[in-house]
Protein backbone atom coordinates (compact mmCIF):
# COMPACT_ATOMS: atom_id res chain seq x y z
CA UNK A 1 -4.94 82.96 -7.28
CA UNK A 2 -6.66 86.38 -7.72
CA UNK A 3 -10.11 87.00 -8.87
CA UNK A 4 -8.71 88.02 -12.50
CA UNK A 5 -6.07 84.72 -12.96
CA UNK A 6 -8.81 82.52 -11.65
CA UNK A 7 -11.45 84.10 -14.24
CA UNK A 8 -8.74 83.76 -17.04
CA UNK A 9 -8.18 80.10 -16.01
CA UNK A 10 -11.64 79.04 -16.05
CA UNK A 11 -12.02 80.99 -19.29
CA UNK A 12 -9.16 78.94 -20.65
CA UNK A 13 -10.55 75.60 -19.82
CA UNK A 14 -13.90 76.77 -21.60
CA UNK A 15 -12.36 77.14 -24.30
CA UNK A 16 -10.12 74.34 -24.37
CA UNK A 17 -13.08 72.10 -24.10
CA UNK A 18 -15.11 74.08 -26.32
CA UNK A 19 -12.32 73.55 -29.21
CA UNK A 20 -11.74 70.06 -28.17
CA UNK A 21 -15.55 69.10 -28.44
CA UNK A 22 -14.97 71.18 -32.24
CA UNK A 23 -15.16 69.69 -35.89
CA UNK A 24 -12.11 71.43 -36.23
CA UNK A 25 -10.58 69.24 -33.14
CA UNK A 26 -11.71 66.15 -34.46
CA UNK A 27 -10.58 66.44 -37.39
CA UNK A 28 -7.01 67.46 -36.57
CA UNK A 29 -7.14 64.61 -34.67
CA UNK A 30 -8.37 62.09 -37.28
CA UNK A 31 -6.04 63.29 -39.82
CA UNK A 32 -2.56 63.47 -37.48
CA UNK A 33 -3.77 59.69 -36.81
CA UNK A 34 -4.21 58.42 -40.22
CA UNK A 35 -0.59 59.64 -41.34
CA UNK A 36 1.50 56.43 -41.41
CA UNK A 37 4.31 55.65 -39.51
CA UNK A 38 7.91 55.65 -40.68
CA UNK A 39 8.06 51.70 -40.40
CA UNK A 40 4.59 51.38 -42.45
CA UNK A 41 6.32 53.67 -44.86
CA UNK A 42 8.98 51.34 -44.81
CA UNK A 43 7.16 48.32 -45.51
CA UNK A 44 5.43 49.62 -48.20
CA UNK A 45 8.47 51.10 -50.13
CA UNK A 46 9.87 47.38 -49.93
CA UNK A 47 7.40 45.76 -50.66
CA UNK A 48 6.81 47.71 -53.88
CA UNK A 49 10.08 48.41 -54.59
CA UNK A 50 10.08 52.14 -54.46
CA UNK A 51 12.76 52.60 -51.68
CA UNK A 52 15.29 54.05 -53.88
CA UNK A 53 12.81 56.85 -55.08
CA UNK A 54 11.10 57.49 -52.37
CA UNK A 55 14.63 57.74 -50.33
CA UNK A 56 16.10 60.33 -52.94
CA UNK A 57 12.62 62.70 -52.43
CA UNK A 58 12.57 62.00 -48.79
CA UNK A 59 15.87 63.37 -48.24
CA UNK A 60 15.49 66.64 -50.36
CA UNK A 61 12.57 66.78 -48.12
CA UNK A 62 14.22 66.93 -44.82
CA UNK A 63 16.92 69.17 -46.46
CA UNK A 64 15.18 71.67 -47.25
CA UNK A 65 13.07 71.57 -44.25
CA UNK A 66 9.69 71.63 -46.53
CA UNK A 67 7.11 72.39 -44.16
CA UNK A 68 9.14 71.28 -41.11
CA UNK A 69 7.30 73.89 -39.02
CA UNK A 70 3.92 72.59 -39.42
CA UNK A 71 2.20 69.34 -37.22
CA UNK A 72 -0.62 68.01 -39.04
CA UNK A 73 0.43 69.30 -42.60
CA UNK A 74 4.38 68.93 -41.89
CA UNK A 75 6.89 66.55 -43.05
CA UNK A 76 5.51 63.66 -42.19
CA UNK A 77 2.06 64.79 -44.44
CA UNK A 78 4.79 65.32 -47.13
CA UNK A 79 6.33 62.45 -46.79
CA UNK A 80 3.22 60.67 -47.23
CA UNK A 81 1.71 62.63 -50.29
CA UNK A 82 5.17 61.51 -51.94
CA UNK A 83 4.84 58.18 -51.02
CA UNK A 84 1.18 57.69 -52.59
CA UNK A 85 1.74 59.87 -55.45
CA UNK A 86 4.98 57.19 -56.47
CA UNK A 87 2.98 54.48 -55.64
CA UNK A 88 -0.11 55.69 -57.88
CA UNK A 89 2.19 57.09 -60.27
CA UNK A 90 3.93 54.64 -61.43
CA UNK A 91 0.78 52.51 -61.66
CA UNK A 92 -0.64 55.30 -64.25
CA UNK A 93 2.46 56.84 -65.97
CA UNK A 94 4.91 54.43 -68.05
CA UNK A 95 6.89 57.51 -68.31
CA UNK A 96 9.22 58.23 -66.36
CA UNK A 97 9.31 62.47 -66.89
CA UNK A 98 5.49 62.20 -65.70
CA UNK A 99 6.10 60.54 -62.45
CA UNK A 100 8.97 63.18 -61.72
CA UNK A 101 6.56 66.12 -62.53
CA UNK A 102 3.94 64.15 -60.22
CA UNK A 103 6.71 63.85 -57.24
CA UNK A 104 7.46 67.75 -57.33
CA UNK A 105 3.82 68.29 -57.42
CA UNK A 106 3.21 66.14 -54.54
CA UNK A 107 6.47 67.30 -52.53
CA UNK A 108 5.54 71.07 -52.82
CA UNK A 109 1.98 70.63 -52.42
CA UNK A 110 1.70 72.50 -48.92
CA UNK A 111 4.76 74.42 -49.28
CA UNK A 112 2.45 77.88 -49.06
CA UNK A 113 0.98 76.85 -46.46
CA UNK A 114 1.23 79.04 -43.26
CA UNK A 115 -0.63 77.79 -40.62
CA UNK A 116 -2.56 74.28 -39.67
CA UNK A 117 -5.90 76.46 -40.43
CA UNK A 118 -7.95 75.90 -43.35
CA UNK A 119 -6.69 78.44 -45.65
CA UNK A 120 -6.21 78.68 -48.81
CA UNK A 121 -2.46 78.06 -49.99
CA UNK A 122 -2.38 76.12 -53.74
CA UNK A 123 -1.70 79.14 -55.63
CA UNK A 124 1.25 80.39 -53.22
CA UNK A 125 2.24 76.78 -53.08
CA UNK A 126 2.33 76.65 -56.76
CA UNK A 127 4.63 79.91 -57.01
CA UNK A 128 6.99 78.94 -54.33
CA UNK A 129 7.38 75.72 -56.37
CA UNK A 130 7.78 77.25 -59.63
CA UNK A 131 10.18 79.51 -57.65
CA UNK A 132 12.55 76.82 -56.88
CA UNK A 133 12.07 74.86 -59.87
CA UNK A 134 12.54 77.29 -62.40
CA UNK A 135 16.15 76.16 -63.47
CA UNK A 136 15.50 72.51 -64.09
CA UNK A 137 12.13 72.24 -65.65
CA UNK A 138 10.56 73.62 -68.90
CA UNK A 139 7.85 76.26 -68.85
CA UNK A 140 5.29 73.51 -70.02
CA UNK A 141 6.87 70.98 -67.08
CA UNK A 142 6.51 74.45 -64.88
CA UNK A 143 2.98 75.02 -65.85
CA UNK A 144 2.19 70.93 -65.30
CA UNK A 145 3.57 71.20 -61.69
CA UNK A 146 1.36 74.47 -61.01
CA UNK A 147 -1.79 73.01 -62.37
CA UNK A 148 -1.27 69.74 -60.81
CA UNK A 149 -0.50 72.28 -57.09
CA UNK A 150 -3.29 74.16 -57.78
CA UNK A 151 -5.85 71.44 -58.36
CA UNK A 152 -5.01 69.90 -55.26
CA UNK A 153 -7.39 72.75 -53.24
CA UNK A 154 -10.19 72.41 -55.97
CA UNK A 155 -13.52 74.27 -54.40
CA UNK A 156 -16.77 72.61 -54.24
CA UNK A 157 -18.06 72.67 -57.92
CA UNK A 158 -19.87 69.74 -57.75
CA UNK A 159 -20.40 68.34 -61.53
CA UNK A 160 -18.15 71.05 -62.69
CA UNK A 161 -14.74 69.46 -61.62
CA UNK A 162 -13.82 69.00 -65.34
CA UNK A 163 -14.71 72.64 -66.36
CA UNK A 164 -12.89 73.65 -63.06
CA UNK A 165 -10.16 71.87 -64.49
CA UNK A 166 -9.60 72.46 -68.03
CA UNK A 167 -9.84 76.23 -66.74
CA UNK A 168 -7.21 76.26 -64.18
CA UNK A 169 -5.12 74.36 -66.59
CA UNK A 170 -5.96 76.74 -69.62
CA UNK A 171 -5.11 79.89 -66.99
CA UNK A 172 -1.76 77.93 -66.56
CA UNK A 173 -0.98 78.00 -70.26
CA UNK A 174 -1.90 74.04 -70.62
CA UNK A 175 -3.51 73.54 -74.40
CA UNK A 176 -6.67 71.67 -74.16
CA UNK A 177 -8.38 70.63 -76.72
């Protein structure tokens, strides 16, 4: 090995253990291990009785290869979003219009998303969604589905979550009274 490839590898290990001893690291780490498994997916959607929803989203999902390029924040991340979002949806919405405008929230959540960095990507997420949902939902579904994207990367505003909100969803052409 020359002078200058042995330098470069010992510069490369630095780092490598220098990222791997990282926040950053860990917390790639944590959150790639926390995502659920297809056959605790499964059990779940049984045992609730979601299958046949969660199936129909999952699919549309794979089809259109929604964020099938990323690891941590990829399909499987999708695929989990969806699953929690039905399960808590239908637990807070006895309508059945709501819980669809939830599940396209919750399936094009990331779609903006470019790299596993922290990075801002709601409000592209948000257009690319309204993008591909333009034909089959109503401006006010539209601007539901944005707000709901958008929300999802709320900054830090401490006790002001609710201004934060009623703002974003005011901006989005949401009446608020």
């Amino acid at each position: 090995m020359t002078p200058e490839e042995e330098l470069r590898f010992k510069t490369l290990q630095k780092n490598t253990i220098q990222y791997r001893n990282s926040d950053q690291y860990k917390l790639s780490e944590e959150l790639q291990s926390s995502q659920l498994d297809s056959s605790d997916v499964l059990n779940i959607l049984e045992n609730t009785g979601v299958i046949n929803t969660f199936k129909k989203y999952e699919k549309e999902i794979e089809d259109e290869k929604v964020n099938a390029f990323l690891y941590v924040h990829g399909q499987r991340h999708i695929k989990n979003v969806l699953l929690y979002s039905i399960l808590i949806g239908q637990s807070v919405f006895s309508d059945q219009h709501d819980l669809e405008l939830l599940i396209q929230a919750a399936k094009y959540h990331d779609v903006g998303r470019k790299t596993e960095a922290h990075e801002a990507h709601a409000e592209n997420s948000a257009l690319i969604a309204i993008d591909r949902l333009k034909d089959n939902y109503s401006p006010e579904d539209l601007a539901i589905i944005r707000t709901v994207i958008e929300f999802h990367e709320v900054p830090s505003y401490g006790n002001n979550i609710d201004e934060y909100f009623i703002n974003l969803a005011r901006k989005n052409g949401i009446s608020i009274s």
